[in-house]
C-alpha atoms as a PDB file:
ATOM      1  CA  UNK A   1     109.311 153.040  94.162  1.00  0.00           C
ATOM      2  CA  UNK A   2     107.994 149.652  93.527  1.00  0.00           C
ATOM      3  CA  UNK A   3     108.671 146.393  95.940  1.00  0.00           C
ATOM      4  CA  UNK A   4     110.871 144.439  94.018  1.00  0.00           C
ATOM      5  CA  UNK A   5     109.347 141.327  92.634  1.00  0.00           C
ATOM      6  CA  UNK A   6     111.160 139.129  95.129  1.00  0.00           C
ATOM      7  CA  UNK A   7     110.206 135.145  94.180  1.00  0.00           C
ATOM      8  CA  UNK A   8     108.764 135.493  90.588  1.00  0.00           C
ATOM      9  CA  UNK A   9     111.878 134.276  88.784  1.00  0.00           C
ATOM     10  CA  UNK A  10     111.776 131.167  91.550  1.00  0.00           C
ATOM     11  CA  UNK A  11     108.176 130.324  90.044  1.00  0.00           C
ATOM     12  CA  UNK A  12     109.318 130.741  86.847  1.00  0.00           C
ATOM     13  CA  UNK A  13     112.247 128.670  87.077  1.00  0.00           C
ATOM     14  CA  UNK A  14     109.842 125.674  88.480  1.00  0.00           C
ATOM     15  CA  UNK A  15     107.066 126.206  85.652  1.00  0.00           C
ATOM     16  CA  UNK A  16     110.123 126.188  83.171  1.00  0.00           C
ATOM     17  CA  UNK A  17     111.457 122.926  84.986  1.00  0.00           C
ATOM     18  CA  UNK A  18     107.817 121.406  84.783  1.00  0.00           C
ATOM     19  CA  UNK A  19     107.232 122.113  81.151  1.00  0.00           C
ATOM     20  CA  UNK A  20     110.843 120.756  80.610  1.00  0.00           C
ATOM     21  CA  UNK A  21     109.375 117.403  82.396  1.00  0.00           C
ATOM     22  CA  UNK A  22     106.601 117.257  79.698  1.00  0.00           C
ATOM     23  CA  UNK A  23     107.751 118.980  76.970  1.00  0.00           C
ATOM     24  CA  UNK A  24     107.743 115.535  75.005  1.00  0.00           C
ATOM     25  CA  UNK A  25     104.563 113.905  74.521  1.00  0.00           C
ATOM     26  CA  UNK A  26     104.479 110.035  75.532  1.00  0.00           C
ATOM     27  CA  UNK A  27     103.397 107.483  73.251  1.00  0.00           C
ATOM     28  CA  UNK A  28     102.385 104.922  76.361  1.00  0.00           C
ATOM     29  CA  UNK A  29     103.417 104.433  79.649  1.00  0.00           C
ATOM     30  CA  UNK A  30     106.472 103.041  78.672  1.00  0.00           C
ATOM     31  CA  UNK A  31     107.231 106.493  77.404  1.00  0.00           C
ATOM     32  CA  UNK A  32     106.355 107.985  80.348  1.00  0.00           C
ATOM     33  CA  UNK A  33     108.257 106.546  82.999  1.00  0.00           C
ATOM     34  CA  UNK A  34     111.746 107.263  80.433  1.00  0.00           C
ATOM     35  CA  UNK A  35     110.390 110.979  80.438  1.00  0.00           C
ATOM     36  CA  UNK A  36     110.260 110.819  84.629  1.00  0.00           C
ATOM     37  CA  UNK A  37     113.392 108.510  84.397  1.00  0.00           C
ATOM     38  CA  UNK A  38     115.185 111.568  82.359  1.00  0.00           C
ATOM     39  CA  UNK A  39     114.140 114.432  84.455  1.00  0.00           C
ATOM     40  CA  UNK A  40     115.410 112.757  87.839  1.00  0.00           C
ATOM     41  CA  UNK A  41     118.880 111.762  85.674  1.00  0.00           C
ATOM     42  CA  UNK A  42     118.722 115.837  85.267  1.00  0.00           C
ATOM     43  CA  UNK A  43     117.996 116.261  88.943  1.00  0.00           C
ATOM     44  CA  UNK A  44     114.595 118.165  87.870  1.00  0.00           C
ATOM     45  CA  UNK A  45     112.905 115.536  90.814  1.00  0.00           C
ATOM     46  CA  UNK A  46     115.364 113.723  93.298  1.00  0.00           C
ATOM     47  CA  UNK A  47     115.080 110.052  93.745  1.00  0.00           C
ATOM     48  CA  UNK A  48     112.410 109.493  96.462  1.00  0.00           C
ATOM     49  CA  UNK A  49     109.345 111.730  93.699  1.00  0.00           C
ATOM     50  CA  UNK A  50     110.745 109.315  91.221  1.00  0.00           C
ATOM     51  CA  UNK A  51     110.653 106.114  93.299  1.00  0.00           C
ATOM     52  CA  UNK A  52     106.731 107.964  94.230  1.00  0.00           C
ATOM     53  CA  UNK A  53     105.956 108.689  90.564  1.00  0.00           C
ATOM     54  CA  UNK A  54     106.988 104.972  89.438  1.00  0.00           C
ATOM     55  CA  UNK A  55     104.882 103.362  92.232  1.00  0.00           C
ATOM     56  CA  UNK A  56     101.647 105.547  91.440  1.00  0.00           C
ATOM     57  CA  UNK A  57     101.727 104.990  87.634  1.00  0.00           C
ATOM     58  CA  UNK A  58     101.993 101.403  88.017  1.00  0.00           C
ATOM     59  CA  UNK A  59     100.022 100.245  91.365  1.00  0.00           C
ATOM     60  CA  UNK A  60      96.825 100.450  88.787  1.00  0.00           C
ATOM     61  CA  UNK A  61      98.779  97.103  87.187  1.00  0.00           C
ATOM     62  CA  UNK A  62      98.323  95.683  90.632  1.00  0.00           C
ATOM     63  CA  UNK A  63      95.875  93.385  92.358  1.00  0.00           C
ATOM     64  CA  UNK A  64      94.516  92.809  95.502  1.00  0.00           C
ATOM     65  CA  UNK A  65      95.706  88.898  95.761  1.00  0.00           C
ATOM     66  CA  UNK A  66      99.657  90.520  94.883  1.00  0.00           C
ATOM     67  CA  UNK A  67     100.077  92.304  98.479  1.00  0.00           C
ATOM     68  CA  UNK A  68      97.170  90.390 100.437  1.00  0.00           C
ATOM     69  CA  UNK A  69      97.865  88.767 103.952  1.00  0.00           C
ATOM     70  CA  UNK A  70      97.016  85.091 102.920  1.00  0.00           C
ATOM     71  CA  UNK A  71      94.821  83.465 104.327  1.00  0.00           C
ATOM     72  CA  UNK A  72      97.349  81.162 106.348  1.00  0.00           C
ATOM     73  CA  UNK A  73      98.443  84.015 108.091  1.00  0.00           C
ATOM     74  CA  UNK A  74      95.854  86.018 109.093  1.00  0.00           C
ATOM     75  CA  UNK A  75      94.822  86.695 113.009  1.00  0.00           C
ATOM     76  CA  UNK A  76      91.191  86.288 113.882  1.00  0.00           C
ATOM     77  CA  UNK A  77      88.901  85.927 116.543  1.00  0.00           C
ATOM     78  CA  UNK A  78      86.018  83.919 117.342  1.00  0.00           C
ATOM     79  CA  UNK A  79      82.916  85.175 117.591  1.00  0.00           C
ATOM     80  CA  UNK A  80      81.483  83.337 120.252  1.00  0.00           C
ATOM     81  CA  UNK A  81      85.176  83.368 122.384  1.00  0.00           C
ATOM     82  CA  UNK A  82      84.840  85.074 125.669  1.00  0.00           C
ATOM     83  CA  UNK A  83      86.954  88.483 125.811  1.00  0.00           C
ATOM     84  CA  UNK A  84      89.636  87.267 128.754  1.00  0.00           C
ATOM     85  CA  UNK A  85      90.141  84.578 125.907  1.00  0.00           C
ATOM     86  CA  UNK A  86      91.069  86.014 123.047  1.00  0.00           C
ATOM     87  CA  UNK A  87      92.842  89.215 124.794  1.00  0.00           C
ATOM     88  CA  UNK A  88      95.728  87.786 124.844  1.00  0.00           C
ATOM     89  CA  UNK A  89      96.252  87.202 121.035  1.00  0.00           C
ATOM     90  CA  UNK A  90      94.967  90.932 120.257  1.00  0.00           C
ATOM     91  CA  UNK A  91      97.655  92.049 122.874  1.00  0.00           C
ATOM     92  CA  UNK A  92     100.930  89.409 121.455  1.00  0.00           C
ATOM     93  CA  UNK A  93      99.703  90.116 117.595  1.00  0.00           C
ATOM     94  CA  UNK A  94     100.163  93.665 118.046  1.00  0.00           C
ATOM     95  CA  UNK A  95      97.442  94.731 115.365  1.00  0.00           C
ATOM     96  CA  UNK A  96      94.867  96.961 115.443  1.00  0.00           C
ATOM     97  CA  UNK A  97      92.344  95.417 113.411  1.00  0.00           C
ATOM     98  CA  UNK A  98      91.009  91.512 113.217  1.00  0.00           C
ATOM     99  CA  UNK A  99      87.991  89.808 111.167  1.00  0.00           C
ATOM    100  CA  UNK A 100      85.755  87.669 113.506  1.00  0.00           C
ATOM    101  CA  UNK A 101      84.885  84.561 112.115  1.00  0.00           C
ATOM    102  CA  UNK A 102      81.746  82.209 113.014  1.00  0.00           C
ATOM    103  CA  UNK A 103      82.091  78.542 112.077  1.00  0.00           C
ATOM    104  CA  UNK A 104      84.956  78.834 110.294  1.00  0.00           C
ATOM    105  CA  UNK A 105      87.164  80.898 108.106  1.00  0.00           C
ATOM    106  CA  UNK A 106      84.979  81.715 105.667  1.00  0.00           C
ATOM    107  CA  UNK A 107      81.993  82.708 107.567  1.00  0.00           C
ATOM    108  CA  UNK A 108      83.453  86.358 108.650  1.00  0.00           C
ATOM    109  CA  UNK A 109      80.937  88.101 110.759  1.00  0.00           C
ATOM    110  CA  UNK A 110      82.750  91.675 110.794  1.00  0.00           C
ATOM    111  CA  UNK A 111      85.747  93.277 111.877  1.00  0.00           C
ATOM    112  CA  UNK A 112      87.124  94.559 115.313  1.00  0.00           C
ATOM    113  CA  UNK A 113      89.293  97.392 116.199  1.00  0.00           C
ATOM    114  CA  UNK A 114      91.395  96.964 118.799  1.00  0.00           C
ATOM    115  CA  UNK A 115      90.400 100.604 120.448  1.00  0.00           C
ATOM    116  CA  UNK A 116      86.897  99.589 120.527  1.00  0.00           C
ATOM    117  CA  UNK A 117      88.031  97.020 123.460  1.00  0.00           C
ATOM    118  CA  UNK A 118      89.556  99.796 125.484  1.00  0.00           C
ATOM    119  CA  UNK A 119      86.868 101.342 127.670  1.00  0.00           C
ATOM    120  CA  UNK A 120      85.813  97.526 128.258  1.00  0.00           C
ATOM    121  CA  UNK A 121      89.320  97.229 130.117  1.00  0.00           C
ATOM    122  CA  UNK A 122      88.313  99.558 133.159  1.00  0.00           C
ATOM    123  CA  UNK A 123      85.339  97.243 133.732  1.00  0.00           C
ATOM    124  CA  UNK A 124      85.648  94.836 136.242  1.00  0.00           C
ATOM    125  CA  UNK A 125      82.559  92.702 135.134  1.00  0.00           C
ATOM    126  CA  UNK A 126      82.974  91.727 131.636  1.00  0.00           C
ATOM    127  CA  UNK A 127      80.259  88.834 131.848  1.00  0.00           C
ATOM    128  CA  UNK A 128      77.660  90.854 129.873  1.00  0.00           C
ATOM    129  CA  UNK A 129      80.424  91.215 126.947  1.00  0.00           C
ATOM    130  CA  UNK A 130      78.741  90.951 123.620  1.00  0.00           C
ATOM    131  CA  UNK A 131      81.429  90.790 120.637  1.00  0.00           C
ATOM    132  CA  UNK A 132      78.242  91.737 118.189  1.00  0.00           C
ATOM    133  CA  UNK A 133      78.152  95.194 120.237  1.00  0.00           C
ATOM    134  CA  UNK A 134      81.764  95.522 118.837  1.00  0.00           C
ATOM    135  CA  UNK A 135      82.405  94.272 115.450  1.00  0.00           C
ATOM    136  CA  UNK A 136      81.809  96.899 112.393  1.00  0.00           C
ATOM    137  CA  UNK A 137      80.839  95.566 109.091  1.00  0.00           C
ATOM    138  CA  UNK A 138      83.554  93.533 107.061  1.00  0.00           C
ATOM    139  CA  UNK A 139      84.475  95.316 103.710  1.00  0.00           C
ATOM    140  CA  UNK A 140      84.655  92.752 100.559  1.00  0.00           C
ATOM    141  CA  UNK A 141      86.509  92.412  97.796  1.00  0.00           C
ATOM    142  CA  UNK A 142      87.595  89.991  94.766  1.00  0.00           C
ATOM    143  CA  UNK A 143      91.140  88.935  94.821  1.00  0.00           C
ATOM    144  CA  UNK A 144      91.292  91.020  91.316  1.00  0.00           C
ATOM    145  CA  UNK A 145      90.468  94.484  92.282  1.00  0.00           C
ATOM    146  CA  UNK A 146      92.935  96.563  91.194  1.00  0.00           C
ATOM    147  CA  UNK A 147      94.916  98.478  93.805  1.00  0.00           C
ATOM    148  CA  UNK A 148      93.924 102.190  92.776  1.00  0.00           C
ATOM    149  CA  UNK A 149      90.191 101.209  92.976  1.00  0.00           C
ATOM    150  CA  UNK A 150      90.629  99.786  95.965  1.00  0.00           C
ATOM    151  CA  UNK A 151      92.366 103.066  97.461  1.00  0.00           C
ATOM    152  CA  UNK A 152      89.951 105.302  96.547  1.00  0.00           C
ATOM    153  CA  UNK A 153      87.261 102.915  97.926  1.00  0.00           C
ATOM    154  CA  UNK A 154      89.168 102.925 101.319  1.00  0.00           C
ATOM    155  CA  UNK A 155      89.442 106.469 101.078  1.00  0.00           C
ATOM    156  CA  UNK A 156      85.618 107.421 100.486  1.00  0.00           C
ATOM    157  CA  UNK A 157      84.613 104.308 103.457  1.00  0.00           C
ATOM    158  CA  UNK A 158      87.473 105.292 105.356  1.00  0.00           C
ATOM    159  CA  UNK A 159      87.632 102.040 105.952  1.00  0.00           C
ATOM    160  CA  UNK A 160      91.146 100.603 106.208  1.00  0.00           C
ATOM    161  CA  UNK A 161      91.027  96.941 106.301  1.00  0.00           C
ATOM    162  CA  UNK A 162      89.297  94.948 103.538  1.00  0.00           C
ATOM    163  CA  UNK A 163      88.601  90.819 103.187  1.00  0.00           C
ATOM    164  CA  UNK A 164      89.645  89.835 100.023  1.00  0.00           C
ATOM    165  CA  UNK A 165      88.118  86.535  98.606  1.00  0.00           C
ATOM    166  CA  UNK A 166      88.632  83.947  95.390  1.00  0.00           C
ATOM    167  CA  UNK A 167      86.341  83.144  92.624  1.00  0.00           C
ATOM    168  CA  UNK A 168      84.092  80.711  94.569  1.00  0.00           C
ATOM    169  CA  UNK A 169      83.696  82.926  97.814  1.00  0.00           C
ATOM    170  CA  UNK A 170      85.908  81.609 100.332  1.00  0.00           C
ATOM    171  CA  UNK A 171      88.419  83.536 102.032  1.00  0.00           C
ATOM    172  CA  UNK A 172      92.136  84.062 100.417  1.00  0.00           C
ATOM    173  CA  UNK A 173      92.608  87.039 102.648  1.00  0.00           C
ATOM    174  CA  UNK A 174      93.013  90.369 104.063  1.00  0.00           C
ATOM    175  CA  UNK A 175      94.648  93.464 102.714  1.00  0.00           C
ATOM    176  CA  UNK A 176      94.777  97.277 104.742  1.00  0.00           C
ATOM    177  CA  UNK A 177      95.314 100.490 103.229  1.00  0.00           C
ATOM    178  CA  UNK A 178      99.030  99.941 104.963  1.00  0.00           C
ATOM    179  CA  UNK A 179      99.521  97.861 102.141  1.00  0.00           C
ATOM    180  CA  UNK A 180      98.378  99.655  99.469  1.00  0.00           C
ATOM    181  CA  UNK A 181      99.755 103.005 100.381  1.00  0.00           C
ATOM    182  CA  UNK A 182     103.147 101.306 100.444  1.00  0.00           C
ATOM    183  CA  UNK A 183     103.157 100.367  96.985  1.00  0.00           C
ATOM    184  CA  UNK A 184     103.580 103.927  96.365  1.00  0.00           C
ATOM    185  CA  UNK A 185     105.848 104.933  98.734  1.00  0.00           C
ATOM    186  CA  UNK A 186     107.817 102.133 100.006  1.00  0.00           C
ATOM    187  CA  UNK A 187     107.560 100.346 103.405  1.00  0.00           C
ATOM    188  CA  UNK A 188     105.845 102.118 105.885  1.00  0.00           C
ATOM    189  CA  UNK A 189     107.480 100.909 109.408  1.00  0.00           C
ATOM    190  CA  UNK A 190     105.965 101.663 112.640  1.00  0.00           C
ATOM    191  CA  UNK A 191     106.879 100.885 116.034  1.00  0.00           C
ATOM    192  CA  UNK A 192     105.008  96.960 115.775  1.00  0.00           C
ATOM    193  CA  UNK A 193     106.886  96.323 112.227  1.00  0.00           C
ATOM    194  CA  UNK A 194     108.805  93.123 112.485  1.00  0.00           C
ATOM    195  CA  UNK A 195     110.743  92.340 108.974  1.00  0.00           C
ATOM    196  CA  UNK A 196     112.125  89.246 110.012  1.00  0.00           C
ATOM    197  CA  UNK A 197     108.287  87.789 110.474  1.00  0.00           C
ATOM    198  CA  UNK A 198     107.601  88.570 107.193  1.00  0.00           C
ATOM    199  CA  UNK A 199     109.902  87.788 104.488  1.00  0.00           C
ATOM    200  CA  UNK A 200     108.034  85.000 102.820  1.00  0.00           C
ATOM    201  CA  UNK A 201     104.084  84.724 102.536  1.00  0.00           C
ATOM    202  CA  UNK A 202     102.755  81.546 101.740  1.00  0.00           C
ATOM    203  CA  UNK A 203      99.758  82.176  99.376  1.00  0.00           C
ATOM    204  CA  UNK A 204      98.966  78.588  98.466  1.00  0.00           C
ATOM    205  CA  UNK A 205     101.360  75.278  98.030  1.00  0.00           C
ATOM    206  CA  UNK A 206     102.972  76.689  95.278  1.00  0.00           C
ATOM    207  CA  UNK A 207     102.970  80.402  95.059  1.00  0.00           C
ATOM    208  CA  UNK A 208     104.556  82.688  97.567  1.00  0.00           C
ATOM    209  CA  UNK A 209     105.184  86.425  98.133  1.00  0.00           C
ATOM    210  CA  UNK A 210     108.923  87.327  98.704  1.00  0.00           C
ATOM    211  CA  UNK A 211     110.696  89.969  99.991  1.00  0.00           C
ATOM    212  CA  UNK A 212     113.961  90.850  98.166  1.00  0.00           C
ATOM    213  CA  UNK A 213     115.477  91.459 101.016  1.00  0.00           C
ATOM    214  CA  UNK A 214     115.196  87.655 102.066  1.00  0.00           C
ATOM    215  CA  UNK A 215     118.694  86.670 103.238  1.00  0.00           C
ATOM    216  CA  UNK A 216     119.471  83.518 101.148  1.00  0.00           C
ATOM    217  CA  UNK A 217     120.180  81.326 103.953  1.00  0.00           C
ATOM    218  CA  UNK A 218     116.128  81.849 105.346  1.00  0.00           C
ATOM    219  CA  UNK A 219     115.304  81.771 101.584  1.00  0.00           C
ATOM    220  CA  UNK A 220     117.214  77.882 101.394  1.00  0.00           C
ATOM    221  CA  UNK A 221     115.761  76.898 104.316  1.00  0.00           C
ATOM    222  CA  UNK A 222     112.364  78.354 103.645  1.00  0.00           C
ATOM    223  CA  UNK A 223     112.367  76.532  99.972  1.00  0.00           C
ATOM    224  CA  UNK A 224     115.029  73.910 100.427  1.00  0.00           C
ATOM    225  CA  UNK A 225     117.143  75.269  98.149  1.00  0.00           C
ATOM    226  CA  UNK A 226     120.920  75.667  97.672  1.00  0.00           C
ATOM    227  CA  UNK A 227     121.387  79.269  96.464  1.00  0.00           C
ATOM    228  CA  UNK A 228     125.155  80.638  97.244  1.00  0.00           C
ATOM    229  CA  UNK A 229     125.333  83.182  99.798  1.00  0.00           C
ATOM    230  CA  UNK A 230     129.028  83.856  99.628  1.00  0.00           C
ATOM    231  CA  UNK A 231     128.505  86.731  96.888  1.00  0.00           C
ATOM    232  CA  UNK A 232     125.310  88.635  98.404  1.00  0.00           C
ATOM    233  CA  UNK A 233     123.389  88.536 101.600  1.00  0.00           C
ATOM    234  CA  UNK A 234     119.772  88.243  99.848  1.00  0.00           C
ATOM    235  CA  UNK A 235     117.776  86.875  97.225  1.00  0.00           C
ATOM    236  CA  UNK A 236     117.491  89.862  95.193  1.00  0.00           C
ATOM    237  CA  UNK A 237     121.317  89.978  94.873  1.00  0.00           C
ATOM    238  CA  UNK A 238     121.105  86.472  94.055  1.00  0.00           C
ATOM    239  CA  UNK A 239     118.344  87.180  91.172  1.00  0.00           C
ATOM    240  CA  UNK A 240     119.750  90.378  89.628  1.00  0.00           C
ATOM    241  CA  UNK A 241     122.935  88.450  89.048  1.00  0.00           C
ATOM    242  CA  UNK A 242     121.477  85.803  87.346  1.00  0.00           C
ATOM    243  CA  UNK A 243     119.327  87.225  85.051  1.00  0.00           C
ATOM    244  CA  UNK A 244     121.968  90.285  84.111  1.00  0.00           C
ATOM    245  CA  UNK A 245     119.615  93.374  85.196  1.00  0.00           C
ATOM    246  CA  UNK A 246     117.468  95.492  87.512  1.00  0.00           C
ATOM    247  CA  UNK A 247     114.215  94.825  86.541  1.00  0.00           C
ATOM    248  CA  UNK A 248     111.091  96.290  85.810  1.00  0.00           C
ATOM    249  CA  UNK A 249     107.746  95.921  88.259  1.00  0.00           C
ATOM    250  CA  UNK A 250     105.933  93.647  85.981  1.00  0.00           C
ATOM    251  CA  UNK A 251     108.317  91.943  84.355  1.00  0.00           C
ATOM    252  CA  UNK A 252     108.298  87.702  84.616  1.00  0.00           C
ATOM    253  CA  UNK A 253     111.204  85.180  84.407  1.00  0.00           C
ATOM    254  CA  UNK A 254     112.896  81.829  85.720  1.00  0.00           C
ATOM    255  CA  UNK A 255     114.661  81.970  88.671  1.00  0.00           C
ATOM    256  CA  UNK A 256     115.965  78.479  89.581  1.00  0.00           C
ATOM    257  CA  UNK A 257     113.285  76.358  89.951  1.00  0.00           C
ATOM    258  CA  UNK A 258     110.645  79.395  90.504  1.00  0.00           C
ATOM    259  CA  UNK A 259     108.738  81.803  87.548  1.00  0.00           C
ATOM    260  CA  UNK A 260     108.776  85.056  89.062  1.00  0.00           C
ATOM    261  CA  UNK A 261     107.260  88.042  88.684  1.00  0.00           C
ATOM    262  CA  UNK A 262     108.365  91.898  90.212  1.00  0.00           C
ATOM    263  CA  UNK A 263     105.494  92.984  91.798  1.00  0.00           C
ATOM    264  CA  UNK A 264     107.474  96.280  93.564  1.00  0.00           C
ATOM    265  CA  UNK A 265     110.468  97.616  92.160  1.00  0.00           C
ATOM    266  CA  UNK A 266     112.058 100.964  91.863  1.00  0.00           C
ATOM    267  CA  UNK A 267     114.691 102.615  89.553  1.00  0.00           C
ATOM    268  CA  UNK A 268     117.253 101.415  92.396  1.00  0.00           C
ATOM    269  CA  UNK A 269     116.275  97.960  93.468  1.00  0.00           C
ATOM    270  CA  UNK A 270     113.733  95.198  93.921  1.00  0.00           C
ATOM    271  CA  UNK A 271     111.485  95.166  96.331  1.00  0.00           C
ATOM    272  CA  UNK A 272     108.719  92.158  96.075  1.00  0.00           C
ATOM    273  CA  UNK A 273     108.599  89.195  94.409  1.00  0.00           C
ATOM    274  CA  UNK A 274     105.779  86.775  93.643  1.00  0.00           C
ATOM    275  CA  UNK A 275     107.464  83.349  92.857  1.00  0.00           C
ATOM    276  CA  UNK A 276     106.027  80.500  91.340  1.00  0.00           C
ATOM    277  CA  UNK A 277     107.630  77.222  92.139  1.00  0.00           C
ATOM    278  CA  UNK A 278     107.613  74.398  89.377  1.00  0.00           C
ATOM    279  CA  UNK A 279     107.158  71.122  89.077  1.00  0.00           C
ATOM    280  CA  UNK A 280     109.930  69.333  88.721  1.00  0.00           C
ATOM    281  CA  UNK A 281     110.350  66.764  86.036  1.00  0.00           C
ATOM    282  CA  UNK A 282     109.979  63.199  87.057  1.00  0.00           C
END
């Protein structure tokens, strides 16, 4: 007697749920996302593969100056700064990797890895420290390369930390593979993660990355603004009520006295903003 085919109608039922995905052909990308949007409505993929699906499709929209650490914020260290000096801010910053800089913020040298410092910490002589002996090259790249390049580029360096820079060479900022990855999959929190440190990123003096999770009284302080904060606790409450929908990563509009623009979003919620503040009239 033959074994009976135990598991053969389970892969049959998830081809036939897979060609049911794509048994419509898309026109564009638009298209696309309605035919992913349509199979997790018919629980073919649960939420989370959709949230996964939306971020991968549309992180090649995305650019390296949209999630970077600006420059105002990043954590450096001096090349020619003795170890027991700049220990300290490697040990309170709680990162694991920092360009070293030269004369100034735009002459980077390299980067350094926290672990590389270790063994140094069981000598007792550290007068012969040489910061050159440390530092691995710095990886490069224009504030407009797009996020997928730049993930397979971190992949095939395994490099994870890259300095991203304007038109004219100088330094706008940093961006890690941290970042990218979480474009795709959300937030990626770890035991250093500190939300309340990061809400708003000042990119220049007019243009700022914002988390919609911002609770409107740090967003009217931040801004000076007067949004009301008796209906929702944070500025993406505040933002889907005023302009009447959840939207789409991508999509641009006025938001008081900003022009915004979605730069992560899923089918459930908003997640980053880059807002634009105007000039008022005079």
């Amino acid at each position: 007697m033959s074994e009976p085919d135990r598991g053969d109608g389970g892969v049959r039922s998830w081809l036939g749920r897979v060609t049911d995905l794509f048994s419509g052909e898309p026109s564009d990308r638009k298209d696309l996302m309605e035919m992913v949007r349509d199979a997790a409505d018919r629980q073919l993929v649960d939420g989370e593969v959709l949230n996964i699906i939306f971020g991968a499709l549309t992180m090649s929209d995305m650019h390296a100056r949209d999630i970077m650490i600006p420059r105002s914020q990043l954590v450096t260290v001096c090349a020619d700064t003795r170890l027991e000096e700049f220990l300290p801010v490697i040990i309170n910053s709680k990162h694991s990797r920092f360009p070293v800089i030269g004369d100034d913020l735009d002459d980077v040298k390299g980067i350094l890895h926290a672990k590389d410092l270790l063994p140094l910490l069981l000598q007792d002589d550290w007068d012969d420290f040489d910061i050159k002996d440390c530092i691995r090259p710095a990886t490069v790249v224009p504030e407009s390369k797009r996020l997928n390049v730049l993930l397979q580029e971190f992949r095939s360096t395994r490099n994870h930390m890259a300095v991203v820079v304007d038109e004219y060479g100088h330094v706008s900022g940093a961006i890690t593979i941290e970042d990218v990855v979480e474009q795709i999959v959300g937030d990626i929190e770890d035991e250093y993660d500190v939300d309340e440190e990061s809400f708003i990123k000042e990119l220049d003096a007019r243009n700022f990355t914002v988390k919609a999770t911002t609770p409107i009284d740090e967003f009217n302080e931040y801004f000076d603004t007067d949004f009301d904060a008796n209906e929702f606790d944070t500025i993406g409450g505040v933002l889907l009520k005023q302009i009447g929908h959840l939207p789409t990563r991508e999509e641009t509009g006025r938001f008081g006295d900003f022009q915004f623009r979605v730069l992560a979003a899923d089918s459930r919620r908003i997640r980053l903003l880059h807002m634009t503040r105007l000039e008022r009239d005079a």
